[in-house]
C-alpha atoms as a PDB file:
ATOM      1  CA  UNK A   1       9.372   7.192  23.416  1.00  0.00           C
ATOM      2  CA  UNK A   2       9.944   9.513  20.821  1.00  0.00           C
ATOM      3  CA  UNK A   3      13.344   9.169  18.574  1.00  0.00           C
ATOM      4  CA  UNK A   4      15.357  11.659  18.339  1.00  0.00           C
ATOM      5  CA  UNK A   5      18.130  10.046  15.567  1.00  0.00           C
ATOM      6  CA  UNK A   6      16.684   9.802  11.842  1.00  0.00           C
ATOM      7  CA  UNK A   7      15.814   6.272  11.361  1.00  0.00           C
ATOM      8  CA  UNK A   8      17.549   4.414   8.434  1.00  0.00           C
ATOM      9  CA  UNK A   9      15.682   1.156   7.972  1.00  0.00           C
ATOM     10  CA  UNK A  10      11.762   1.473   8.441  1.00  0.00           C
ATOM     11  CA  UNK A  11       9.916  -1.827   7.515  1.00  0.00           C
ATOM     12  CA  UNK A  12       6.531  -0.920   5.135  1.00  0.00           C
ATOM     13  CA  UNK A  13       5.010  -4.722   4.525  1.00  0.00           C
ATOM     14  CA  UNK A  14       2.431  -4.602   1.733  1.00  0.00           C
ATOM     15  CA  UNK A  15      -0.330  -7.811   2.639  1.00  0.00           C
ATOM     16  CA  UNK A  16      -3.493  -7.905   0.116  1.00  0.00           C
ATOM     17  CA  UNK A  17      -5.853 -10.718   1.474  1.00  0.00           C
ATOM     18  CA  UNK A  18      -5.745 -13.017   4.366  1.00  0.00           C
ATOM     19  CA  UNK A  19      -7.077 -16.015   3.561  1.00  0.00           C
ATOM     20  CA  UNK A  20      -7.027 -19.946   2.979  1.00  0.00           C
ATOM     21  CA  UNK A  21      -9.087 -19.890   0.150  1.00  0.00           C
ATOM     22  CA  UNK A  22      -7.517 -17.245  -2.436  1.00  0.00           C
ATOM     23  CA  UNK A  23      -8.511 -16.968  -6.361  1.00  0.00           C
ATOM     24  CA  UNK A  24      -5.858 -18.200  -8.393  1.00  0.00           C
ATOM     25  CA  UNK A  25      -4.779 -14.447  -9.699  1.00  0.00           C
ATOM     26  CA  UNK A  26      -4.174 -12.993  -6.012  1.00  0.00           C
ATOM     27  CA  UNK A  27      -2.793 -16.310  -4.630  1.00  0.00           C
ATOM     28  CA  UNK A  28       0.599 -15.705  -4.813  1.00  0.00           C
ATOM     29  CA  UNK A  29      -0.333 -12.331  -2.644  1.00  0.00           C
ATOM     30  CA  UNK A  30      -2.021 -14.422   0.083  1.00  0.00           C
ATOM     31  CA  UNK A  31      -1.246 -15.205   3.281  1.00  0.00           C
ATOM     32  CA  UNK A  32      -3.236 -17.721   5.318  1.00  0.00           C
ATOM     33  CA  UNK A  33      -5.216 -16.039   8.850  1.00  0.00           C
ATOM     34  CA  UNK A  34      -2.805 -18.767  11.107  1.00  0.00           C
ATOM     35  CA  UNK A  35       0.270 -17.462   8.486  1.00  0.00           C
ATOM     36  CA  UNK A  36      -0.560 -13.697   9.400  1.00  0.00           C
ATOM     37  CA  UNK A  37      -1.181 -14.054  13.000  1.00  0.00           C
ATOM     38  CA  UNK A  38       2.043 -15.744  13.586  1.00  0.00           C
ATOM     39  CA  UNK A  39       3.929 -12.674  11.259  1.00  0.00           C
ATOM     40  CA  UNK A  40       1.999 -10.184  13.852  1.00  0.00           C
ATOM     41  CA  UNK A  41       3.112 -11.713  16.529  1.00  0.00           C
ATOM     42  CA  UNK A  42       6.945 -11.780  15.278  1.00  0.00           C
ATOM     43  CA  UNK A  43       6.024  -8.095  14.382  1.00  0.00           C
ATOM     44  CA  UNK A  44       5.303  -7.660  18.328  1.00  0.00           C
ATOM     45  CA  UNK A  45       7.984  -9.255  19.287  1.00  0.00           C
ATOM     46  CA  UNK A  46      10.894  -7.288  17.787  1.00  0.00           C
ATOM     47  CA  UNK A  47      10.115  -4.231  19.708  1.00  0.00           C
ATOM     48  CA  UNK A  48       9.074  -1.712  16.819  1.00  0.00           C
ATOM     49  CA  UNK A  49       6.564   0.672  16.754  1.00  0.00           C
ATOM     50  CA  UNK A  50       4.131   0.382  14.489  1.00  0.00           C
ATOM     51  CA  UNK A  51       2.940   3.307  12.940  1.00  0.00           C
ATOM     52  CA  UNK A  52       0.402   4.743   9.845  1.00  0.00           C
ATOM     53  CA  UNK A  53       2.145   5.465   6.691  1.00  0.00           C
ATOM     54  CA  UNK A  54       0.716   9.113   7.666  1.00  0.00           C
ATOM     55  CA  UNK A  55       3.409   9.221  10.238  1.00  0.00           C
ATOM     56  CA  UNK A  56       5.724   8.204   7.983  1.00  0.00           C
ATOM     57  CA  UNK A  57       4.950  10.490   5.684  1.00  0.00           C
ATOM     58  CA  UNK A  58       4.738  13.655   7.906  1.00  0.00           C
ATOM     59  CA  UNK A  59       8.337  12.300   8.903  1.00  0.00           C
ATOM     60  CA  UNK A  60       9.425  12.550   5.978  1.00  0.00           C
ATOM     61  CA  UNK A  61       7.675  15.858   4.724  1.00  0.00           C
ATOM     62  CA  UNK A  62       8.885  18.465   7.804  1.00  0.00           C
ATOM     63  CA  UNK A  63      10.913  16.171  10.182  1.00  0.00           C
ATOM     64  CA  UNK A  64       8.508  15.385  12.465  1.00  0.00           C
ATOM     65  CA  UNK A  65       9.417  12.683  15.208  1.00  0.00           C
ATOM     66  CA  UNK A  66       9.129   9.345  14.675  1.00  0.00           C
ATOM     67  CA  UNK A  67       9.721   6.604  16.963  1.00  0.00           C
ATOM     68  CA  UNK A  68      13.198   4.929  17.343  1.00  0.00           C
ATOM     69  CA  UNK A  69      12.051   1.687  15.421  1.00  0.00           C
ATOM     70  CA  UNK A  70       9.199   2.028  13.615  1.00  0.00           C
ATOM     71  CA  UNK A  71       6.956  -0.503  11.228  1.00  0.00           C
ATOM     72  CA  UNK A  72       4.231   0.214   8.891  1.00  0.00           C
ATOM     73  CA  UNK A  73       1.878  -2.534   8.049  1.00  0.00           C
ATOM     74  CA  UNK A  74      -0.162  -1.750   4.812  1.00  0.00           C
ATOM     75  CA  UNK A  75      -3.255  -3.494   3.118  1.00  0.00           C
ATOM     76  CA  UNK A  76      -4.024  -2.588  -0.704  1.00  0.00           C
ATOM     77  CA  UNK A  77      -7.416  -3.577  -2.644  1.00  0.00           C
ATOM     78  CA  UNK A  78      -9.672  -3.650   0.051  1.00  0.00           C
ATOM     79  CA  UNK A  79     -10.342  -7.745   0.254  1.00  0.00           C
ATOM     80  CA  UNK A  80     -13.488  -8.843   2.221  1.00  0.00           C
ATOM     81  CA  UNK A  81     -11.411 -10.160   4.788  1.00  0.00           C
ATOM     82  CA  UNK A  82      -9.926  -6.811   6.042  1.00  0.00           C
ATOM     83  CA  UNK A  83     -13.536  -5.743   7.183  1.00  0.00           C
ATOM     84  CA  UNK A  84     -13.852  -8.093   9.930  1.00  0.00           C
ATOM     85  CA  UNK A  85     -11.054 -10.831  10.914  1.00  0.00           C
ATOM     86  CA  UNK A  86      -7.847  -9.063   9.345  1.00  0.00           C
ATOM     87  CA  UNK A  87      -8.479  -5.385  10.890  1.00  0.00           C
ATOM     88  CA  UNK A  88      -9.841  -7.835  14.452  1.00  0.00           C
ATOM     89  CA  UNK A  89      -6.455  -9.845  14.261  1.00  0.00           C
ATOM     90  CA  UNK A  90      -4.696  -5.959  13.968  1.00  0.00           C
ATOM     91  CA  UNK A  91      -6.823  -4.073  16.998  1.00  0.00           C
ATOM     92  CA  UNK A  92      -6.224  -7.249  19.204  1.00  0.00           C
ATOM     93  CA  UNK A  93      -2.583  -6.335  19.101  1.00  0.00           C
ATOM     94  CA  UNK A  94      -3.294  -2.202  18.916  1.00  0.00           C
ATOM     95  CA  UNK A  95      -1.144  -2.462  15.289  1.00  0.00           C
ATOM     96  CA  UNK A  96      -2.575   0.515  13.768  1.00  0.00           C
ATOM     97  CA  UNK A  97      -2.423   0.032   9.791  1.00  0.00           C
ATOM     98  CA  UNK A  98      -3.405   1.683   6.590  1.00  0.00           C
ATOM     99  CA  UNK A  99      -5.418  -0.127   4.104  1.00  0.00           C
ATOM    100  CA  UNK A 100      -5.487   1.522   0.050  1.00  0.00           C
ATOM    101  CA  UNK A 101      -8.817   1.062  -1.048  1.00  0.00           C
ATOM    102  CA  UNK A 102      -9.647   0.033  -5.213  1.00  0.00           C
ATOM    103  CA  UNK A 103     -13.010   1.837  -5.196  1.00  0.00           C
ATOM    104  CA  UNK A 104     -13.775   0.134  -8.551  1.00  0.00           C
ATOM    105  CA  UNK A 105     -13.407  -3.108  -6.948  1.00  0.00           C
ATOM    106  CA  UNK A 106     -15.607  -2.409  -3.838  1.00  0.00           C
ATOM    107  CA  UNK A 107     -18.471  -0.609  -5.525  1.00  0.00           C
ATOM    108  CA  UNK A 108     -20.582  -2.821  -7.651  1.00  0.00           C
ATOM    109  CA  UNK A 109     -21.183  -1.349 -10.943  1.00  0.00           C
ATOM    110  CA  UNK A 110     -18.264   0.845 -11.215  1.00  0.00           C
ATOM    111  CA  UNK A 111     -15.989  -0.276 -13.776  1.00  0.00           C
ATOM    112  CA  UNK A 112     -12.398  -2.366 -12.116  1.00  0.00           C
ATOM    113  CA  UNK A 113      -9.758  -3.573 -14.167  1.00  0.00           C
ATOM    114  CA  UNK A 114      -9.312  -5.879 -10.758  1.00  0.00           C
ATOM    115  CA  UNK A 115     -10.186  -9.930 -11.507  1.00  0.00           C
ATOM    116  CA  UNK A 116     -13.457 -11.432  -9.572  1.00  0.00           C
ATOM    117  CA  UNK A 117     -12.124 -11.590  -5.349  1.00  0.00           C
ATOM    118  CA  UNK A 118     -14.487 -11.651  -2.110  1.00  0.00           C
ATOM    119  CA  UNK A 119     -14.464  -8.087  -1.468  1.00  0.00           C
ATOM    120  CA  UNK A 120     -15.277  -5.771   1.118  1.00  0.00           C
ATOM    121  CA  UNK A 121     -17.692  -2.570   0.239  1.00  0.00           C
ATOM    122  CA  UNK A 122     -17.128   1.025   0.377  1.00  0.00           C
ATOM    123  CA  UNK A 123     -20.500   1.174   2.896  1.00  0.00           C
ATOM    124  CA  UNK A 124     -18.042  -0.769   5.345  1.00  0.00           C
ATOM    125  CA  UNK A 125     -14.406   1.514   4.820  1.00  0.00           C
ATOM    126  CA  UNK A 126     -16.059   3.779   7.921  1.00  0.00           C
ATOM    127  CA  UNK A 127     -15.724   0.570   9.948  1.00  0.00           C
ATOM    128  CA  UNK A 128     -12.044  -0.072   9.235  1.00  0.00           C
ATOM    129  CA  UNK A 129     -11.456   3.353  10.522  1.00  0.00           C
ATOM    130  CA  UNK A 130     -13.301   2.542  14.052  1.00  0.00           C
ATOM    131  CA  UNK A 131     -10.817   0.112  14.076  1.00  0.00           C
ATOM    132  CA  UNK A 132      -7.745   2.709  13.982  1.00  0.00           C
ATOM    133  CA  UNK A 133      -6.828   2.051  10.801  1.00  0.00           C
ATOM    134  CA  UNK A 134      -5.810   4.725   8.379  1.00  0.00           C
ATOM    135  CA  UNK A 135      -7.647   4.684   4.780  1.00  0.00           C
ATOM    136  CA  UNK A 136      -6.084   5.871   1.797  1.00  0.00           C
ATOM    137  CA  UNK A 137      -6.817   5.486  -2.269  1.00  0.00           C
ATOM    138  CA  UNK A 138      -5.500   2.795  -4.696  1.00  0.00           C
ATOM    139  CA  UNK A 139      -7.026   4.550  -7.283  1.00  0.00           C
ATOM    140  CA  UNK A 140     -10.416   3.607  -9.495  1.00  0.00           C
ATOM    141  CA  UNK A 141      -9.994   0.731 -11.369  1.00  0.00           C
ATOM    142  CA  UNK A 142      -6.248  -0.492 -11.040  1.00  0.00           C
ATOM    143  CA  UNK A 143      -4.718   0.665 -13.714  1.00  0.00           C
ATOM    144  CA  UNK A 144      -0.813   0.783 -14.406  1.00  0.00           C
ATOM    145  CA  UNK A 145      -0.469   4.435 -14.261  1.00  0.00           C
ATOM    146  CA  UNK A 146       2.848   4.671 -15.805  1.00  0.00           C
ATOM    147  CA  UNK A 147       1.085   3.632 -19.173  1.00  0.00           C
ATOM    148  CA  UNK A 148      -2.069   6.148 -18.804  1.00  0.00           C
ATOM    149  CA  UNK A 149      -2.875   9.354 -20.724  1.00  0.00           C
ATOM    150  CA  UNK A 150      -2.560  12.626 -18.948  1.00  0.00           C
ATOM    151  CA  UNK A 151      -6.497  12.901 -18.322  1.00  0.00           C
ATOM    152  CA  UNK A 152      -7.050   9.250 -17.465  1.00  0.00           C
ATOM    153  CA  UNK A 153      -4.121   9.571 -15.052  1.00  0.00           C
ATOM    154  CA  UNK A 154      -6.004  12.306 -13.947  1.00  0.00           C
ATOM    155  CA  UNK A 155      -9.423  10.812 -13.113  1.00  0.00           C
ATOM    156  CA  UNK A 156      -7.607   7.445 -11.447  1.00  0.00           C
ATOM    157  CA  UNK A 157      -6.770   9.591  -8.973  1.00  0.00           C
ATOM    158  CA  UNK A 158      -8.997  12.222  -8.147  1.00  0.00           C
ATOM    159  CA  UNK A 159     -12.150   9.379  -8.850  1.00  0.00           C
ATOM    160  CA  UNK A 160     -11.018   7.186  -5.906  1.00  0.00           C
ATOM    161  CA  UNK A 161     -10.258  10.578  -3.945  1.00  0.00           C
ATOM    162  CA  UNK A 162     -13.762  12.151  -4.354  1.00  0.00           C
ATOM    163  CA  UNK A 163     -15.157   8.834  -3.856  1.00  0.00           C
ATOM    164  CA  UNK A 164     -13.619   7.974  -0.331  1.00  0.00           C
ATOM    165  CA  UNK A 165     -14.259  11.225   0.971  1.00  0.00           C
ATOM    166  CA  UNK A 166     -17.666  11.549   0.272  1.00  0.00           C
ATOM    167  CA  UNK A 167     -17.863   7.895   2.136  1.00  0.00           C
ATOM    168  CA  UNK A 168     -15.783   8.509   5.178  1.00  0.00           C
ATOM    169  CA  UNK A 169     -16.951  12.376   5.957  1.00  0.00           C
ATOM    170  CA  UNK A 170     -13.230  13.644   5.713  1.00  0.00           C
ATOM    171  CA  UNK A 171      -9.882  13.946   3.517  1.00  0.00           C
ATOM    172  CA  UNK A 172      -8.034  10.865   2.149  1.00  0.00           C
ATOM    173  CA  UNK A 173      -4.545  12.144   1.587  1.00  0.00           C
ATOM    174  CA  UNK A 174      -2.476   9.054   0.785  1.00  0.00           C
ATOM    175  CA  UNK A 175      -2.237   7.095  -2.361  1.00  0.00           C
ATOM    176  CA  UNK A 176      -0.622   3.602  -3.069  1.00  0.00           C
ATOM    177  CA  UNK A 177       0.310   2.821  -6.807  1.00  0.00           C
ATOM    178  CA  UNK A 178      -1.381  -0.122  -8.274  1.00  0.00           C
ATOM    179  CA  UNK A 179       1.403  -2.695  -8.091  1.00  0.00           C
ATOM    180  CA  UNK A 180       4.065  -0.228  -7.248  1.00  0.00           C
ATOM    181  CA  UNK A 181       3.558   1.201 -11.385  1.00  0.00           C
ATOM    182  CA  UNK A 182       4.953   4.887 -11.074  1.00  0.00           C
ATOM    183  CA  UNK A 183       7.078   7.634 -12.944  1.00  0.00           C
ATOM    184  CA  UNK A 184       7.840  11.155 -12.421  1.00  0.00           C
ATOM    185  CA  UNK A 185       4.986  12.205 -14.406  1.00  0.00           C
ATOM    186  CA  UNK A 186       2.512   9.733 -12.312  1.00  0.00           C
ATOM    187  CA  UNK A 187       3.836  11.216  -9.152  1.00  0.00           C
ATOM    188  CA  UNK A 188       3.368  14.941 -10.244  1.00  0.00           C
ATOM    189  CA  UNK A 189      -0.404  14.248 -10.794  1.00  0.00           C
ATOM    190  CA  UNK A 190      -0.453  12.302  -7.287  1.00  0.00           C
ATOM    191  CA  UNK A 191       1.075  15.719  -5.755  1.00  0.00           C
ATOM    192  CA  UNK A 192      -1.444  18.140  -8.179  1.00  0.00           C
ATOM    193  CA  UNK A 193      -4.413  15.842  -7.107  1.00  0.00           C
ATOM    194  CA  UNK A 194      -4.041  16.444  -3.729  1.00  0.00           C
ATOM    195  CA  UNK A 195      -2.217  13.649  -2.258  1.00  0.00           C
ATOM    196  CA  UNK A 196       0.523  14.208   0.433  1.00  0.00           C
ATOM    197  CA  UNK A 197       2.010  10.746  -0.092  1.00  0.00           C
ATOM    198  CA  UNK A 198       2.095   7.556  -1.782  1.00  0.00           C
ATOM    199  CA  UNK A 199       3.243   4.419  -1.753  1.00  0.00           C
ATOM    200  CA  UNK A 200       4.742   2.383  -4.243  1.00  0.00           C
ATOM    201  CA  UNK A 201       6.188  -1.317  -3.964  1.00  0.00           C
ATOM    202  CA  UNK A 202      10.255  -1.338  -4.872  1.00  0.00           C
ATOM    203  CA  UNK A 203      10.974  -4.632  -2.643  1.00  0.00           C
ATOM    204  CA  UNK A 204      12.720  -2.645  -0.258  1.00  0.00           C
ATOM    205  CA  UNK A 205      13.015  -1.131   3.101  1.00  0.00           C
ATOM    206  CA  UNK A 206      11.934   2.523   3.379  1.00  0.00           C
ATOM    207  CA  UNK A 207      14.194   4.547   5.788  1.00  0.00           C
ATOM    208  CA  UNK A 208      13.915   8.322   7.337  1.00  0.00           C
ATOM    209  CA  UNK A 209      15.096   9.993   3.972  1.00  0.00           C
ATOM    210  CA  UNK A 210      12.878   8.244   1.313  1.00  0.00           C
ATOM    211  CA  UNK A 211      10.746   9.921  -1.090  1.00  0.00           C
ATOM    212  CA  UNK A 212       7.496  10.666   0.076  1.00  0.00           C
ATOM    213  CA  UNK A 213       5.766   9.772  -3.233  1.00  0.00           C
ATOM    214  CA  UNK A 214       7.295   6.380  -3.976  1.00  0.00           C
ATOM    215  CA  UNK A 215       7.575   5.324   0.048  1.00  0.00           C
ATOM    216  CA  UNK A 216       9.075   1.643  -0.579  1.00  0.00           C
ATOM    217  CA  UNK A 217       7.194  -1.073   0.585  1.00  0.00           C
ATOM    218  CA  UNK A 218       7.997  -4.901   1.153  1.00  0.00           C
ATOM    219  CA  UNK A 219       5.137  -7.009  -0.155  1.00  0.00           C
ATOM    220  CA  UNK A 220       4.249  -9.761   1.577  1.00  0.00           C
ATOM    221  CA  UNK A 221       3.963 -12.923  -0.688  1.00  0.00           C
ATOM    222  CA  UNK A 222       3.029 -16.743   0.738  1.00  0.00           C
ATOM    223  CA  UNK A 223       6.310 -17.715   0.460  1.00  0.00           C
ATOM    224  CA  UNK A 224       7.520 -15.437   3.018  1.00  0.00           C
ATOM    225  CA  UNK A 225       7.874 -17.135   6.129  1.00  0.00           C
ATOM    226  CA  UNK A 226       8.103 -15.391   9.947  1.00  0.00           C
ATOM    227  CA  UNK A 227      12.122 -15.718   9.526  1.00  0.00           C
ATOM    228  CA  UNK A 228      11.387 -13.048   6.319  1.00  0.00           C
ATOM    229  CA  UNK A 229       9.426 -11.103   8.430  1.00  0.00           C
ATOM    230  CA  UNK A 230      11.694 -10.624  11.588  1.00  0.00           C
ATOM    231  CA  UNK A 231      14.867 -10.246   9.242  1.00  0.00           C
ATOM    232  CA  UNK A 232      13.145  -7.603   7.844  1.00  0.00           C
ATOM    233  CA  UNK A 233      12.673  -6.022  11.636  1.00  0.00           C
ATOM    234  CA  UNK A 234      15.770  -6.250  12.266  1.00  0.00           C
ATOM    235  CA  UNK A 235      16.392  -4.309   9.206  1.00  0.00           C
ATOM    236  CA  UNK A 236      17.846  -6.605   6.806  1.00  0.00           C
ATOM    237  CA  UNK A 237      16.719  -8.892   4.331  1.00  0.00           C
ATOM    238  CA  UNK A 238      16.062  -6.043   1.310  1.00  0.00           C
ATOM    239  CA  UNK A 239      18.204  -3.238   0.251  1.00  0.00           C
ATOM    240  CA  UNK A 240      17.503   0.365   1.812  1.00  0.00           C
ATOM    241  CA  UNK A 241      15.321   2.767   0.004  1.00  0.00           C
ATOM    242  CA  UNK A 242      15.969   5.725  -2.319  1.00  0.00           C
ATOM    243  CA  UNK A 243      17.481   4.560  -4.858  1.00  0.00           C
ATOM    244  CA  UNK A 244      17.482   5.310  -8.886  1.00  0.00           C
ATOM    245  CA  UNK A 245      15.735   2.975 -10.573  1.00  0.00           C
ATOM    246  CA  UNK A 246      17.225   0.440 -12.709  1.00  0.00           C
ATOM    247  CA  UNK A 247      17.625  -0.003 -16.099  1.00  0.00           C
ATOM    248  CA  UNK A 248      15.611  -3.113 -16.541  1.00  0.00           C
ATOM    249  CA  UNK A 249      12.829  -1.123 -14.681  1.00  0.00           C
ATOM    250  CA  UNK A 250      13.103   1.672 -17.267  1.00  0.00           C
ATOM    251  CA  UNK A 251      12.820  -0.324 -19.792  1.00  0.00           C
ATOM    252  CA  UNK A 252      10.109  -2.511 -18.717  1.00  0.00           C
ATOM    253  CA  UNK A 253       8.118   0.415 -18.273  1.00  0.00           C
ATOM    254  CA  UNK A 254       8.656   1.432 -21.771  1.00  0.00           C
ATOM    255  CA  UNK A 255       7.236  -1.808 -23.394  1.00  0.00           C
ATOM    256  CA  UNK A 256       4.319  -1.233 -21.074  1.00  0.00           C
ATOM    257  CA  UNK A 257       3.784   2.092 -21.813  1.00  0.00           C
ATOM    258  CA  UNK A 258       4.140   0.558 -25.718  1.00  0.00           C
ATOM    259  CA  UNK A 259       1.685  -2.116 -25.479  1.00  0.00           C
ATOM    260  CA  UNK A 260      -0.502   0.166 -23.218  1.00  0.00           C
ATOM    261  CA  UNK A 261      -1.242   1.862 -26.844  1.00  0.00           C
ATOM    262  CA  UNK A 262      -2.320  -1.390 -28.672  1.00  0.00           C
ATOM    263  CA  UNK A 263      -4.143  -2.640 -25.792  1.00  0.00           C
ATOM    264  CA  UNK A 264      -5.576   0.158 -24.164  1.00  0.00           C
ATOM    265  CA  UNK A 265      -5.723   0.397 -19.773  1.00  0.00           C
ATOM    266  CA  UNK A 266      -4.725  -3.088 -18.297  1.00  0.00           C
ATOM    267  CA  UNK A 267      -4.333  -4.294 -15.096  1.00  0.00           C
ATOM    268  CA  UNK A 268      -1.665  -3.864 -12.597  1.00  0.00           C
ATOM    269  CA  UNK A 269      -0.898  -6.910 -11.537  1.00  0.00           C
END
């Protein structure tokens, strides 16, 4: 049934791989397969919908309708698990899902900024859309944006565009920032290089009035538990998205953006 009402807590989980044998660097990020099928299942049982962030986003760009209780489950990097179990472990339930793809990390000997991880090709992204899930970009070599120069901001984006298109036969129009990393200048070039949405991280719920490029998300870490997980379908948990951002965010950005100088592109992470 289609809602009528604006919703005002929407639930946008951010997972990266499902597995019980994670590198050290995306550990923290990890959820075990018996972990995960357990948080689907609590997903299932509270009654949302779950829907694409596409739907969200059209929501949120004209009005369109939206269920009365949506969820959005995401996947960023494009892990080798999500080609097989993970996107099985979704279709079983008919979750639909949209997974950010790093083409860097999925195309040997293009240049990532990602540490060594089992991961999936960009030959295989067709498959994860027979089953129903919705691809989108997480740029080229997961860079923090927010510390780039105009032209390397520039080529992030439109490189992991070109690149997924030319694989999957058709537009990608949604974006995720690598580890949430955005600014107002990061999300004019998402809007100039043809993106109709992104995603960002913010530890928050998203709701029916959020801002289509910095959609909050609530990532998933292997600490969180199915309690986390069904407090955050029932809409608490997290505070509500928009919001301004905070000073210490502001200001962390800044000594990125500093270092970014010295250092040149690093990792978002």
């Amino acid at each position: 049934m289609t809602g009528t009402s604006v919703p005002t807590r929407i639930p946008v989980l951010l997972y990266h791989a499902v597995t019980d044998d994670p590198p050290d660097w995306i550990a923290e990020f990890t959820v075990t397969p018996k972990e995960f099928a357990s948080q689907l299942d609590a997903i299932v049982a509270s009654g949302r919908t779950p829907v694409t962030v596409g739907t969200l986003a059209a929501h949120l760009a004209s009005g369109a309708p939206l269920p009365d209780r949506p969820v959005a489950l995401t996947f960023d990097d494009g892990f080798a698990d999500l080609v097989g179990p993970t996107a099985e472990a979704l279709a079983e339930r008919e979750l639909p899902a949209t997974a950010y793809l790093t083409t860097g990390a999925i195309t040997p000997g293009r240049p990532c900024l990602l540490p060594p991880a089992p991961m999936m090709t960009l030959d295989q992204a067709p498959r994860l859309e027979g089953y129903g899930m919705e691809v989108g970009a997480h740029t080229a070599t997961h860079a923090q944006l927010d510390t780039l120069a105009p032209a390397a901001l520039r080529r992030e984006l439109r490189e992991s565009k070109a690149v997924l298109e030319d694989t999957l036969g058709h537009e990608v129009r949604h974006l995720a920032y690598p580890h949430g990393y955005n600014s107002p200048a990061v999300r004019r070039a998402a809007a100039a290089a043809g993106y109709t949405s992104a995603v960002a991280v913010r530890h928050a719920l998203s709701s029916g009035n959020d801002q289509i490029y910095r959609i909050a998300r609530l990532i998933v870490r292997r600490t969180h538990t199915v309690a986390d997980v069904e407090r955050w379908m029932e809409g608490r948990g997290a505070r509500t998205a928009p919001y301004p951002d905070s000073l210490p965010t502001i200001g962390w950005r800044m000594y990125r953006r500093t270092r970014a100088l010295v250092r040149g592109a690093e990792f978002a992470g």
